[in-house]
Structures are given as structure tokens and as C-alpha cells.
N, C-alpha and C. Protein backbone atom coordinates (compact mmCIF):
# COMPACT_ATOMS: atom_id res chain seq x y z
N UNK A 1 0.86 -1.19 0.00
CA UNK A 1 0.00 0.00 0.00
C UNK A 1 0.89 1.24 0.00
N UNK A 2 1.00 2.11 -0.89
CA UNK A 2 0.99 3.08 -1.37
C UNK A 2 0.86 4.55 -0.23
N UNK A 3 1.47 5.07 0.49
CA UNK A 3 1.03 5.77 1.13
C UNK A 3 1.59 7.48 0.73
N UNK A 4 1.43 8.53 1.10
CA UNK A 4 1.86 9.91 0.63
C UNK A 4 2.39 10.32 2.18
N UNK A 5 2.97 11.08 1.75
CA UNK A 5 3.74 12.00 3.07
C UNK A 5 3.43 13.53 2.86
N UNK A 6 3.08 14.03 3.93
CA UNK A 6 3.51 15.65 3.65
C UNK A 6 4.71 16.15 5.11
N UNK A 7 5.23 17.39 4.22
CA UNK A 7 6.20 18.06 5.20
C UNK A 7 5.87 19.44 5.27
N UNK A 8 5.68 20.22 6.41
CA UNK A 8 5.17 20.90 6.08
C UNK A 8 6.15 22.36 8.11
N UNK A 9 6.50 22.96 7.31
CA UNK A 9 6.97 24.20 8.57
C UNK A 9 5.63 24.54 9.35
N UNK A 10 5.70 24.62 10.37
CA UNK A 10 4.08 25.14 11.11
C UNK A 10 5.06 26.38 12.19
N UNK A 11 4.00 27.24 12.06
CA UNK A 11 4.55 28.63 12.71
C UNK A 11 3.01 29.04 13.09
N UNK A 12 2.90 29.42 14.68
CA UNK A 12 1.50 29.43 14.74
C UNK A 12 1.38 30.32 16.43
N UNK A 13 0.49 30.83 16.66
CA UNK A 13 0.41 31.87 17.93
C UNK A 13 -0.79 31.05 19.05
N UNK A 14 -0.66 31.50 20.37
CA UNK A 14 -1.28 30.38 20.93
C UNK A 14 -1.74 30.82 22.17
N UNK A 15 -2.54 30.82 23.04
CA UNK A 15 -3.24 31.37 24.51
C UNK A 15 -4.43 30.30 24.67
N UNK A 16 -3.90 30.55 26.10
CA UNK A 16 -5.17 29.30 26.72
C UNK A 16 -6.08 29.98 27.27
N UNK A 17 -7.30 29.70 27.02
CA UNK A 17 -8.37 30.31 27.44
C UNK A 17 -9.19 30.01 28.48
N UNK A 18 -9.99 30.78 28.96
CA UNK A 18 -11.73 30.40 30.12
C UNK A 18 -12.27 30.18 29.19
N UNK A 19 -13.23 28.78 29.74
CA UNK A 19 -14.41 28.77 28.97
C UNK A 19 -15.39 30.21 28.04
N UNK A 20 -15.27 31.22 29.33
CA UNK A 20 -16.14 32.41 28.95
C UNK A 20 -15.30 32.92 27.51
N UNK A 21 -14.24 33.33 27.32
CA UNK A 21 -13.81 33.75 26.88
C UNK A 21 -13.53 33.09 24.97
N UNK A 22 -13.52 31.64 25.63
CA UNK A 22 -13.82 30.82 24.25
C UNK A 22 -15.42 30.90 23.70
N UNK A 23 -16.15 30.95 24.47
CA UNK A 23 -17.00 31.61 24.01
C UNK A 23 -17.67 32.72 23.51
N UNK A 24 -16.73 33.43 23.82
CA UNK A 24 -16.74 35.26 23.65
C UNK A 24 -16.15 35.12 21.82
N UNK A 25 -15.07 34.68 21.70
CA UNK A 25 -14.23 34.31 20.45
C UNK A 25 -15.46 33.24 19.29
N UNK A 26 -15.97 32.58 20.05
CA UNK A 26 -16.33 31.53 19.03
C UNK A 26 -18.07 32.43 18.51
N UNK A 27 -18.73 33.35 19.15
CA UNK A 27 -19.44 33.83 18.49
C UNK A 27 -19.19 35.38 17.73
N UNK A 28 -17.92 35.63 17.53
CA UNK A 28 -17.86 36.84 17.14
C UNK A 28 -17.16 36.86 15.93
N UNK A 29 -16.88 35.66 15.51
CA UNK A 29 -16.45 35.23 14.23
C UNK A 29 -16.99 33.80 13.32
N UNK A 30 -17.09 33.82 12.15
CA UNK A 30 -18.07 32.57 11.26
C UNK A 30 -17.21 31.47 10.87
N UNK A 31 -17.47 30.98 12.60
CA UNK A 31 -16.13 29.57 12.37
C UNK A 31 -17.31 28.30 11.43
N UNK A 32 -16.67 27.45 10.87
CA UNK A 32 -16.90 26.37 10.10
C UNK A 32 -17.53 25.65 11.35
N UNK A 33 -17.89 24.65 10.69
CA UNK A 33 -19.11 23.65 11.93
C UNK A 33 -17.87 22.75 11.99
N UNK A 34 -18.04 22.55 13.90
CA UNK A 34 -16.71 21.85 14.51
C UNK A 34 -16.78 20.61 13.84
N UNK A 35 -15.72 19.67 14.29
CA UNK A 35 -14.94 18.22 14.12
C UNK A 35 -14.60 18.10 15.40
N UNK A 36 -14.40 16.63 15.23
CA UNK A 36 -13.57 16.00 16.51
C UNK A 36 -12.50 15.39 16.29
N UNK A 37 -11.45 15.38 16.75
CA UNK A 37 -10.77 14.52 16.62
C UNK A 37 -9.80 13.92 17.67
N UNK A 38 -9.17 12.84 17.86
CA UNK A 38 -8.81 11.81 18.99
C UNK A 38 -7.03 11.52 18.87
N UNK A 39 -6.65 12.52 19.63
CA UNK A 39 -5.17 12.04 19.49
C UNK A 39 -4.49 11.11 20.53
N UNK A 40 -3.71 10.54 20.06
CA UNK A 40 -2.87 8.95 21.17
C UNK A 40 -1.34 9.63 20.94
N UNK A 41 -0.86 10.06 21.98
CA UNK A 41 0.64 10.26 21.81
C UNK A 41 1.39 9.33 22.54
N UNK A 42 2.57 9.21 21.71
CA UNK A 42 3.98 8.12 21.73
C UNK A 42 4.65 8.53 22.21
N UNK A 43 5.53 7.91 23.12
CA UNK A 43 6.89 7.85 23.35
C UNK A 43 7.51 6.10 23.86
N UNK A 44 8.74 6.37 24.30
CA UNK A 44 9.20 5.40 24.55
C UNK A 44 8.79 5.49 26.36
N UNK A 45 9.59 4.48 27.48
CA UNK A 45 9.32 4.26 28.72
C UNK A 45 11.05 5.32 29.01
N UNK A 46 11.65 4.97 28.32
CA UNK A 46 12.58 5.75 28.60
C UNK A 46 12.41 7.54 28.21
N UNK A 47 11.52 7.60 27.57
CA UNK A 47 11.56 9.38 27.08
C UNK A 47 12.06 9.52 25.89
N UNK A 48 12.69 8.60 24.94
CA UNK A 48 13.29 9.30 24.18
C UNK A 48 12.87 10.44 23.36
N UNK A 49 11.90 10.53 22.91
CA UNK A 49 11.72 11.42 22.38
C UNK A 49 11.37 12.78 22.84
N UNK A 50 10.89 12.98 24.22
CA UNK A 50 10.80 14.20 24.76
C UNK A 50 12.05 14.48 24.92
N UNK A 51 13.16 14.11 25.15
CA UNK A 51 14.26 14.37 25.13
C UNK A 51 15.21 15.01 23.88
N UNK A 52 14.41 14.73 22.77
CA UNK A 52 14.78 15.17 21.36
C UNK A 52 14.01 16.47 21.08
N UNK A 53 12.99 16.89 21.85
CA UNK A 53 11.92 17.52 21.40
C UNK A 53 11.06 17.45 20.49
N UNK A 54 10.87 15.70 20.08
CA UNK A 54 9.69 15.63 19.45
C UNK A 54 8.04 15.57 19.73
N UNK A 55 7.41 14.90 19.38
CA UNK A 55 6.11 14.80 19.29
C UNK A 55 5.92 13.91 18.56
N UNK A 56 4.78 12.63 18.69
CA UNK A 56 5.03 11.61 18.21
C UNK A 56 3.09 11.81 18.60
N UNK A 57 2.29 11.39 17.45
CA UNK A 57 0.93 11.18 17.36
C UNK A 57 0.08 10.36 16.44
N UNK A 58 -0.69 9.72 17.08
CA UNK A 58 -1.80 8.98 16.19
C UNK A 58 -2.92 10.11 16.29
N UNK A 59 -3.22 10.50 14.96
CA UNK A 59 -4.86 11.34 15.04
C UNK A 59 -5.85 10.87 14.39
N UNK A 60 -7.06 10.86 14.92
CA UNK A 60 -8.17 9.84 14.78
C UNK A 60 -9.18 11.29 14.16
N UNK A 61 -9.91 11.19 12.84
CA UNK A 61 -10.89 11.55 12.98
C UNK A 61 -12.18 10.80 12.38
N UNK A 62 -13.38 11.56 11.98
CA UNK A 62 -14.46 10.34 11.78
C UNK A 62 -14.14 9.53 10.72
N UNK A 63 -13.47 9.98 9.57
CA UNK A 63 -13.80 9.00 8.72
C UNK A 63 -12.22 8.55 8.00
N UNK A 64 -10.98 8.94 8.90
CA UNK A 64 -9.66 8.66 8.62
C UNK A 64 -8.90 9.51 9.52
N UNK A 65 -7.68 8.71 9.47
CA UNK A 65 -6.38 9.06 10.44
C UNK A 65 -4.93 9.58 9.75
N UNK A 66 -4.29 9.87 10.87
CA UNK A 66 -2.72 10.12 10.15
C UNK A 66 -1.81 9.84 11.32
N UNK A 67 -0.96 9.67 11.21
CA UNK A 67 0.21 10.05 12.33
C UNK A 67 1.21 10.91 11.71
N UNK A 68 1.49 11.53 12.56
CA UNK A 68 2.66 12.54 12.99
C UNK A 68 3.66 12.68 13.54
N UNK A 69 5.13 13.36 12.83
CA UNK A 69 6.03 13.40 14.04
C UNK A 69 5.79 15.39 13.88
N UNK A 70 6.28 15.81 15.08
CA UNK A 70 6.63 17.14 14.78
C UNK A 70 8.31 17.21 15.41
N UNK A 71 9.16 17.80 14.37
CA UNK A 71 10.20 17.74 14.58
C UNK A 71 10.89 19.75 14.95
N UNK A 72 11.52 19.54 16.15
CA UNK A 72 12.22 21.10 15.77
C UNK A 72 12.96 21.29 14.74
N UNK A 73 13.03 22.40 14.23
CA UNK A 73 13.87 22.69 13.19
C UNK A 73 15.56 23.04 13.87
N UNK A 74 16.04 22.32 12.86
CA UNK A 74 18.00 22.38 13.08
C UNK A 74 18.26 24.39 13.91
N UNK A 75 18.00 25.24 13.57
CA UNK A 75 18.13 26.45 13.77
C UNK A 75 17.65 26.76 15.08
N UNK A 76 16.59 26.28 15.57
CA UNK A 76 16.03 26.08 17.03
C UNK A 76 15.75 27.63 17.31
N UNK A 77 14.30 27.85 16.44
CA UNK A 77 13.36 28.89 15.87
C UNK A 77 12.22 28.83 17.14
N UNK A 78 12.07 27.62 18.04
CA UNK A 78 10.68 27.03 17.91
C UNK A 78 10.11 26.74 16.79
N UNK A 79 10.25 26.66 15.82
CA UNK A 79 9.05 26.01 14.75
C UNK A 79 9.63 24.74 14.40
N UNK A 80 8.36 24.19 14.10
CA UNK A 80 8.22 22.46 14.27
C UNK A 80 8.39 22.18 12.48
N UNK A 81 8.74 21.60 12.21
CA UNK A 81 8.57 20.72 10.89
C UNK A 81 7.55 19.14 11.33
N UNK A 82 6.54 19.37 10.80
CA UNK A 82 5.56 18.06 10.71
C UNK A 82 5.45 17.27 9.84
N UNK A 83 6.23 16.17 9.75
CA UNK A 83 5.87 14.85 9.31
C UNK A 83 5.00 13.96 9.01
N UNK A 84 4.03 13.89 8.40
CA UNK A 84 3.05 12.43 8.29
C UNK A 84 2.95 12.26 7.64
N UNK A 85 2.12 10.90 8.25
CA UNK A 85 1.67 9.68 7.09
C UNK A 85 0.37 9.51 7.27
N UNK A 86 -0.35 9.36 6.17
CA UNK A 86 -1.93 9.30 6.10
C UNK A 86 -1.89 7.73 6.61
N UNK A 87 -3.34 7.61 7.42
CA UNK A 87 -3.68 6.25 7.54
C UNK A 87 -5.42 6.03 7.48
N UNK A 88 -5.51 4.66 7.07
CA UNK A 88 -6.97 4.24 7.27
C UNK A 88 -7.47 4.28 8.76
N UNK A 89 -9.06 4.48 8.76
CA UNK A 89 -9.29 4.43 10.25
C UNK A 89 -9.36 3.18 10.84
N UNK A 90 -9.72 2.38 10.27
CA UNK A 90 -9.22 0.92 11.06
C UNK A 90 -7.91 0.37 11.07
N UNK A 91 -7.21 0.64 10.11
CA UNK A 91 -5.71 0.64 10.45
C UNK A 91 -5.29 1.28 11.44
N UNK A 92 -5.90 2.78 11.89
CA UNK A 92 -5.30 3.10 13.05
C UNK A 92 -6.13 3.29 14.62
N UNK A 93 -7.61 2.05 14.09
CA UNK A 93 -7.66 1.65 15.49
C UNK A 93 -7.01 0.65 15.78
N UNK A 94 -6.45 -0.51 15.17
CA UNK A 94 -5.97 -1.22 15.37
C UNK A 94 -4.25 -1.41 16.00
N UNK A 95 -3.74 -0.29 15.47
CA UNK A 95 -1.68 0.35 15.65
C UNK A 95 -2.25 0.92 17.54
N UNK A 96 -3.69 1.61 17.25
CA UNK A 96 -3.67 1.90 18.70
C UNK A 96 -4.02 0.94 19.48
N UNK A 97 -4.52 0.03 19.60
CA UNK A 97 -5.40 -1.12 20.33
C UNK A 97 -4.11 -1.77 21.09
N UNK A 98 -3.01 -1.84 19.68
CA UNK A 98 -1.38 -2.71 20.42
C UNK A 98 -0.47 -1.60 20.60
N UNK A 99 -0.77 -0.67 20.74
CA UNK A 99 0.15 1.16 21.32
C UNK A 99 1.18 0.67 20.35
N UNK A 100 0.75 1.17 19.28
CA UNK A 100 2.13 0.67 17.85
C UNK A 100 1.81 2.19 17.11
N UNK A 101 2.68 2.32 16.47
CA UNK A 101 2.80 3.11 14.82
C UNK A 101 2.89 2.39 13.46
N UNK A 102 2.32 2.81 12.64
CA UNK A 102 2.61 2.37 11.37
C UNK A 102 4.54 2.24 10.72
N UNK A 103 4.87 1.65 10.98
CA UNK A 103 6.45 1.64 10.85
C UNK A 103 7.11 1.93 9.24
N UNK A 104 6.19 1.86 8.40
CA UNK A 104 6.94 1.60 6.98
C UNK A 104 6.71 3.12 6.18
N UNK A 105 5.83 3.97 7.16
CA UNK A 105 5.96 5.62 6.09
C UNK A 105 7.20 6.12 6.84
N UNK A 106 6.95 7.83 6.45
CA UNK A 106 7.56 8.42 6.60
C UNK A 106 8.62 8.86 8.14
N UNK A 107 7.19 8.56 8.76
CA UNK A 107 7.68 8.66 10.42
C UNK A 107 8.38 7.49 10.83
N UNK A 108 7.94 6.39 10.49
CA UNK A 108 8.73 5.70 10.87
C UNK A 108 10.61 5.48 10.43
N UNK A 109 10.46 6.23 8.67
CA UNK A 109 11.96 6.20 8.50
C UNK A 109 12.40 7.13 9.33
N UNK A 110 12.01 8.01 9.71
CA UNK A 110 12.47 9.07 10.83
C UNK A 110 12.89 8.78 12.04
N UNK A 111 12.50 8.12 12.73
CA UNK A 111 12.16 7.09 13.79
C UNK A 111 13.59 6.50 13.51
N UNK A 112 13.76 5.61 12.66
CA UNK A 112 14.59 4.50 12.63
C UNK A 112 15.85 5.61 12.73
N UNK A 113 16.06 6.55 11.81
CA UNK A 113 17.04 7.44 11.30
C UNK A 113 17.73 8.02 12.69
N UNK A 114 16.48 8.24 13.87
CA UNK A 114 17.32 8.87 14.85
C UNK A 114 18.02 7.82 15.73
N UNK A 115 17.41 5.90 15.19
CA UNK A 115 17.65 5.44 16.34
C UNK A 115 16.82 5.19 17.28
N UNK A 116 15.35 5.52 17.33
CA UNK A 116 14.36 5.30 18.53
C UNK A 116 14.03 3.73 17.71
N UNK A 117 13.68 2.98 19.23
CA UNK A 117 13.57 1.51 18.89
C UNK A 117 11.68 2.02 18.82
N UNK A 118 10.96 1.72 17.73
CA UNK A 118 10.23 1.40 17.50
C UNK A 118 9.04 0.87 18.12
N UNK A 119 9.71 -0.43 18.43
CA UNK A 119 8.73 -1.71 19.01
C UNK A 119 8.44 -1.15 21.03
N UNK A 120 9.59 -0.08 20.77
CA UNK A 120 9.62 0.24 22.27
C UNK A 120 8.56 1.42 22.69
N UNK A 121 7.66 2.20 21.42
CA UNK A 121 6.84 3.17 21.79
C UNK A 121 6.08 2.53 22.65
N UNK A 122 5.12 3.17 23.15
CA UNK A 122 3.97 2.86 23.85
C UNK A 122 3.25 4.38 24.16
N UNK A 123 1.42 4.34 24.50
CA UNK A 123 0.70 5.06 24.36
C UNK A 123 0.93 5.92 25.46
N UNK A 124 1.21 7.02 26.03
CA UNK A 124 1.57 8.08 27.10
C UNK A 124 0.63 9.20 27.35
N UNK A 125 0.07 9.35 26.13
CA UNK A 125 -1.24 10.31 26.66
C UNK A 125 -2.52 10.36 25.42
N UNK A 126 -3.38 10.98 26.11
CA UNK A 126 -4.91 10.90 25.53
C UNK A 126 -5.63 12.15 25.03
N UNK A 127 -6.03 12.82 24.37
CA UNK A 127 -6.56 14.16 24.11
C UNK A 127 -7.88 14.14 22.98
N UNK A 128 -8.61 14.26 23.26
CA UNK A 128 -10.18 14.42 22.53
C UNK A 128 -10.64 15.75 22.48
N UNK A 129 -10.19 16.49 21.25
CA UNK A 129 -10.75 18.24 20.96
C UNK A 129 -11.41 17.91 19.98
N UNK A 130 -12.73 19.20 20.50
CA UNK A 130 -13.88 19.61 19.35
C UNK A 130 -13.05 20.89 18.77
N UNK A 131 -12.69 21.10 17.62
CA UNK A 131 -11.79 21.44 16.97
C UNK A 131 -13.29 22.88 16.27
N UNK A 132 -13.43 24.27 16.08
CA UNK A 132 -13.51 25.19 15.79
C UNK A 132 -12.57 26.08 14.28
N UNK A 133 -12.70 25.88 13.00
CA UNK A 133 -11.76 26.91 12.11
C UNK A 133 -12.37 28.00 11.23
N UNK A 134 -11.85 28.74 11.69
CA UNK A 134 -12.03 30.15 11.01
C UNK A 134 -10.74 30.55 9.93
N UNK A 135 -11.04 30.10 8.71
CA UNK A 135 -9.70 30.92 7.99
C UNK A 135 -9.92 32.45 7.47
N UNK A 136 -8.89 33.14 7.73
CA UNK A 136 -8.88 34.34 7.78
C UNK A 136 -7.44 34.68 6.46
N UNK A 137 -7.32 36.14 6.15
CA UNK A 137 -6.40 36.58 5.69
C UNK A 137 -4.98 36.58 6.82
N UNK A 138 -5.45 36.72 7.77
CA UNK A 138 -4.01 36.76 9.02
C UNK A 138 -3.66 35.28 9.16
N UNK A 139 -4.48 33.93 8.52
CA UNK A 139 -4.00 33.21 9.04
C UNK A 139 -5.14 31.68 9.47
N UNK A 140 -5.40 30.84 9.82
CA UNK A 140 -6.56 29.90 10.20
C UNK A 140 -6.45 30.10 11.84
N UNK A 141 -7.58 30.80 12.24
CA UNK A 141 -7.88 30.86 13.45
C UNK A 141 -8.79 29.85 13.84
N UNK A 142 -8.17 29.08 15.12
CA UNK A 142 -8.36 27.74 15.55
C UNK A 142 -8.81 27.93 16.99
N UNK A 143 -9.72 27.50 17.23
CA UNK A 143 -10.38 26.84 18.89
C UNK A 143 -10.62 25.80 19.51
N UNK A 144 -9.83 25.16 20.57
CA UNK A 144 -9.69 23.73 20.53
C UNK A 144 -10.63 23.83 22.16
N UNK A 145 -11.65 22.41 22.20
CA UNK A 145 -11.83 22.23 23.56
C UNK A 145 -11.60 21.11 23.81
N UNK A 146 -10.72 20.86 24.66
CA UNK A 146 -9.98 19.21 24.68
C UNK A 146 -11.01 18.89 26.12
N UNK A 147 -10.65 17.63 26.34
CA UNK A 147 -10.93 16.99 27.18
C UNK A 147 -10.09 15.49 27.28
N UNK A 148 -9.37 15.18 28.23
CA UNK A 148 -8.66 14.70 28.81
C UNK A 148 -8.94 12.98 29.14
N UNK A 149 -8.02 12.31 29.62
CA UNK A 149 -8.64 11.23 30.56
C UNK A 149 -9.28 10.98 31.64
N UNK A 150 -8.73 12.10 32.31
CA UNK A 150 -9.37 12.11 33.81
C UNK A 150 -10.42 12.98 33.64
N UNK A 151 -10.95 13.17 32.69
CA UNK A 151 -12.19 13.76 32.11
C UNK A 151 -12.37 15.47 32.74
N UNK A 152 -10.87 15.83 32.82
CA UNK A 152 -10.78 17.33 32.92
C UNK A 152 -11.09 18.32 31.54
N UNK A 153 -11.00 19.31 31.58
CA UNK A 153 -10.75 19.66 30.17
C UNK A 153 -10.24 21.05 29.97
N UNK A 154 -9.88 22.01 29.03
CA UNK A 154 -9.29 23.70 28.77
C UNK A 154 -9.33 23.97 27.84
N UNK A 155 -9.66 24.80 27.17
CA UNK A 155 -9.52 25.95 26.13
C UNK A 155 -8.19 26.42 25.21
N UNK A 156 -8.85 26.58 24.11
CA UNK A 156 -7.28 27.10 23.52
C UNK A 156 -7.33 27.77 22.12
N UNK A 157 -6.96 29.15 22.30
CA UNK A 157 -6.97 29.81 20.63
C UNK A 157 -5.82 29.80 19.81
N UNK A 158 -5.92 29.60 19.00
CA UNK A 158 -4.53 29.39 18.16
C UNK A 158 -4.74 29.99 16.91
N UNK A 159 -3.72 30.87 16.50
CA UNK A 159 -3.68 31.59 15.23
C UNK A 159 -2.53 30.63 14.45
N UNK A 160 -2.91 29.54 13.56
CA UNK A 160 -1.34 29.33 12.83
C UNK A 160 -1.34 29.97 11.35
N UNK A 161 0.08 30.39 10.81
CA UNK A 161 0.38 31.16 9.72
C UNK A 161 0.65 30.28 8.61
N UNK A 162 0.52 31.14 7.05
CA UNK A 162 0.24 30.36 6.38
C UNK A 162 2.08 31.60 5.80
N UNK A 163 2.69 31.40 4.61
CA UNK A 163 3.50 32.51 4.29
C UNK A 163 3.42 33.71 3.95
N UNK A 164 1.54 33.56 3.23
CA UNK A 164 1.06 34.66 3.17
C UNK A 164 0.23 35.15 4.15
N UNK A 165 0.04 34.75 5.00
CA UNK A 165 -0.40 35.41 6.04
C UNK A 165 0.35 36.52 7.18
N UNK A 166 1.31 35.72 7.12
CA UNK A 166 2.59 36.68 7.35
C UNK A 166 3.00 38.03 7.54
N UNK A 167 2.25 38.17 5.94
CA UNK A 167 2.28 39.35 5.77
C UNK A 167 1.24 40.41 5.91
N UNK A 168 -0.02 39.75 6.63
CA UNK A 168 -1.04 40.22 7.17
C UNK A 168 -1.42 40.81 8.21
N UNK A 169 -0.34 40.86 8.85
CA UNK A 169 0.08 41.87 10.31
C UNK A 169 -0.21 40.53 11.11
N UNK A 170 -0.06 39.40 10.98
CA UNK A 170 -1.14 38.06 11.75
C UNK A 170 -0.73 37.77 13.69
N UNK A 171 0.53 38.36 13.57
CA UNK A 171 1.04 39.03 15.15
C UNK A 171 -0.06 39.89 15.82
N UNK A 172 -0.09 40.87 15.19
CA UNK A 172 -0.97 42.12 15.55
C UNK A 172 -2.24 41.70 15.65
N UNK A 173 -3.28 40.72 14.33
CA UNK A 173 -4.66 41.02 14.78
C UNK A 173 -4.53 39.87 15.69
N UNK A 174 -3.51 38.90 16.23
CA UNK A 174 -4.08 38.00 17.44
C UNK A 174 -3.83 38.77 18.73
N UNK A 175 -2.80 39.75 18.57
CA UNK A 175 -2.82 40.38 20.10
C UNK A 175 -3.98 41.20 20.40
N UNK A 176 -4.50 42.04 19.37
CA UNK A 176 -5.60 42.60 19.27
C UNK A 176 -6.65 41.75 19.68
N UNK A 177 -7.06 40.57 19.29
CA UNK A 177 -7.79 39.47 19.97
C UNK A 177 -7.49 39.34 20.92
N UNK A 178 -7.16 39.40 21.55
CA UNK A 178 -6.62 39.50 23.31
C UNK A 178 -7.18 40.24 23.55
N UNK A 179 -6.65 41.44 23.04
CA UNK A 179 -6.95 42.24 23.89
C UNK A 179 -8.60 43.13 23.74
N UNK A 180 -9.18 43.17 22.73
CA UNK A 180 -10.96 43.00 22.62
C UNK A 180 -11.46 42.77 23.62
N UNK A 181 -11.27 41.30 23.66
CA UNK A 181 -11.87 40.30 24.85
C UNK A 181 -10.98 40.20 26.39
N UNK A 182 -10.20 41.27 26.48
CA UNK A 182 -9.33 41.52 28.02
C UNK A 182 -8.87 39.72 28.49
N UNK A 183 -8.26 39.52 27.34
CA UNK A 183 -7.82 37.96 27.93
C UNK A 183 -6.33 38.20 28.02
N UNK A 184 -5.78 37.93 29.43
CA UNK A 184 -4.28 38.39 29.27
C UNK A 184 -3.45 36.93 28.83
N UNK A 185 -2.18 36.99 28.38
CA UNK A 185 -1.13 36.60 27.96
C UNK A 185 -1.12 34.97 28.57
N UNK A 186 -1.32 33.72 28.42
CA UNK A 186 -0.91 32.67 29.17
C UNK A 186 0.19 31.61 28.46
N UNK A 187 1.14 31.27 29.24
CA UNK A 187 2.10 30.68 28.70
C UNK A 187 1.23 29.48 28.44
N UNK A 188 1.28 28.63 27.56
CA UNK A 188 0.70 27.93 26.85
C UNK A 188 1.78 26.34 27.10
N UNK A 189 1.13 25.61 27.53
CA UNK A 189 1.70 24.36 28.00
C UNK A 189 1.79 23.16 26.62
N UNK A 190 2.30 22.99 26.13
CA UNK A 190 2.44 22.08 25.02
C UNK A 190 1.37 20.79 25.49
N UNK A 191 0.38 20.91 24.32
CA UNK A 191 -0.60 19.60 24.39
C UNK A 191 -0.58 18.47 24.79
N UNK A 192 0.26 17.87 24.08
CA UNK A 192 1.02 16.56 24.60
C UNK A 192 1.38 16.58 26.10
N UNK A 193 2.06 17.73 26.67
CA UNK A 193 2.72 17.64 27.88
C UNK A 193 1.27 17.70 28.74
N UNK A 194 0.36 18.28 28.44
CA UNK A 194 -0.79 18.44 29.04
C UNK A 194 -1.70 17.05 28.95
N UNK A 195 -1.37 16.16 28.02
CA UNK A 195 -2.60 15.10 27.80
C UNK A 195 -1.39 14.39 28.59
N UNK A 196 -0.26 13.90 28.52
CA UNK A 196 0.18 13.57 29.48
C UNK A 196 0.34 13.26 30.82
N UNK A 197 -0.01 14.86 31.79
CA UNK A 197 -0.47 14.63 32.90
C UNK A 197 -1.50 14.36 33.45
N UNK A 198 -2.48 14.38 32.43
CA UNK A 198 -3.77 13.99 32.35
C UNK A 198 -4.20 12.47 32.85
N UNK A 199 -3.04 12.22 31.53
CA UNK A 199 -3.08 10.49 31.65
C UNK A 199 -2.65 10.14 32.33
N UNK A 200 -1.32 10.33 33.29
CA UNK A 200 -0.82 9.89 34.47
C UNK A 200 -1.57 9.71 35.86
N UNK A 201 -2.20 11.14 35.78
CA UNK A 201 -3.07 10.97 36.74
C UNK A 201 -4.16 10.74 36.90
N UNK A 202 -4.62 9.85 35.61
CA UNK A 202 -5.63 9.16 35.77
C UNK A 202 -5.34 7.43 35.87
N UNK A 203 -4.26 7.01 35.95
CA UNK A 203 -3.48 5.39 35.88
C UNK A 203 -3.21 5.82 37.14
């Protein structure tokens, strides 16, 4: 089977929100009718890969999947280079059922390339967002409401850039979005690291 890869730079702006406030955002602009989708993140028992600064994901939505690596870029910009490989959805209930990856695309030559043993991933965290998109000239403005294992859940706006958006002031109208809605500045906890503790403390 035949599979495609994309690679793709992601550069993107980010604040965690109150409920109120995601709601303040989600009616004041003509977002698209939500999705869901179901992410399973990887690592090894040893860490390797948080230790690399990757990101390692199965994403589930209704009617097909992909996995992902997100890799930092060599220059150490913060921006991620994302990796995947498209998958069927029963192919990837099944890679999840035995906490596996698809080994023969792209991620997995990646995988092999750095040296992470493979057979050694296993499933580390859980994340279920109703996913919100608004594309704009500044950029696809995104609203995520996750919910967790331990059936917690948080908010989250995200502006990511496209090259031409860039050039759309796309800095400016998200701080301006802030600041509209008097939502101040929150350091923003990386997803994974968040479905993570989620999952821990729900085992």
C-alpha cells in the first residue's frame, strides 16, 4: 500500500483560554461547523523522544487518520517541521489497540534514522478536541476544547500562519484578539505535555 507524506513548517500563535472567553471568540467570528478529533501520543518508557523535542501522534478523525512526528527545526526557531503519514481508520484503530505506529511511512523512516527503537513506543497520553476553524487573511484561526482522561478539560486559541499570512500583520490582529476580549497573555503548556499529565493521573 501506497502511502503519501507531507512536510510541512508550522509557525503558529497560541493562549489558553476560560471557557467564557472561548465563548466570547467563538461567536464573534463565522467559524466552520466543529470536528472531533482523537489524538494517542507516543513515546518510549525511557523518554526518548521528549528528550529530542519531538512529538510523536496517532490522530483519529471520523472517517480517517494520520500520524505525525513534529520535529524542531535544526536552527532552534521554535518552529516544528511536521511529518506524516496518512492512515486508514481501522488501520489506526488497530496500531492503537497494540500502542504501535505504522512503521513503513515516513515517520517511521524518521524514527529509525534517529535510532528510537520502535517496538519500544507505547501510548503516554490521551486528548479528545472539538476542533472550531475560522480561515482568515491573518492566518486559520483555531479553537480547541480538549478533554482529557481524567475527564478534565481547557480551552485554547490558536492563530497558525500560512506565508502569506505573514504578511497580514497576523502578530498584531491576534494580540488585538486578546486584547478585545481583556484575555491576558498565558504561557501555553504544550498539548502533549498536558494530555500527558492527564493520563498519568488518571493510571
Amino acid at each position: 500500500m501506497v502511502m503519501e507524506m507531507s512536510k510541512e513548517l508550522e509557525v503558529e500563535y497560541k493562549n489558553l483560554l476560560t471557557r467564557s472567553e472561548f465563548t466570547a471568540i467563538l461567536k464573534a467570528y463565522d467559524f466552520q461547523a466543529p470536528f472531533t478529533q482523537e489524538n494517542h501520543y507516543f513515546d518510549t518508557p525511557s523518554a526518548s523522544l521528549k528528550h529530542l523535542g519531538i512529538g510523536l501522534r496517532i490522530r483519529q478523525f471520523q472517517t480517517r487518520a494520520e500520524q505525525t512526528m513534529k520535529v524542531p527545526t535544526a536552527n532552534d526557531d521554535h518552529h516544528l517541521i511536521e511529518v506524516t503519514d496518512p492512515l486508514a481508520l481501522v488501520q489506526s484503530q488497530q496500531l492503537v489497540a497494540h500502542q504501535q505506529i505504522w512503521p513503513d511511512g515516513s515517520v517511521g523512516q524518521r524514527l529509525i534514522d534517529l535510532k528510537i527503537p520502535i517496538d519500544a513506543l507505547t501510548i503516554i497520553g490521551l486528548a479528545k478536541t472539538k476542533r472550531y476553524l475560522w480561515p482568515s487573511k491573518y492566518g486559520l484561526l483555531t479553537l480547541d476544547q480538549t478533554s482529557y482522561q481524567d475527564q478534565t478539560e481547557d480551552f485554547e486559541c490558536e492563530l497558525e500562519l500560512t506565508p502569506a499570512a505573514v504578511a497580514e500583520n497576523s502578530e498584531t490582529f491576534f494580540m488585538d484578539l486578546l486584547d478585545k476580549y481583556a484575555i491576558p497573555t498565558r504561557p501555553v503548556i504544550n498539548k502533549v505535555v498536558r494530555a500527558i499529565s492527564h493520563f498519568q493521573e488518571s493510571h
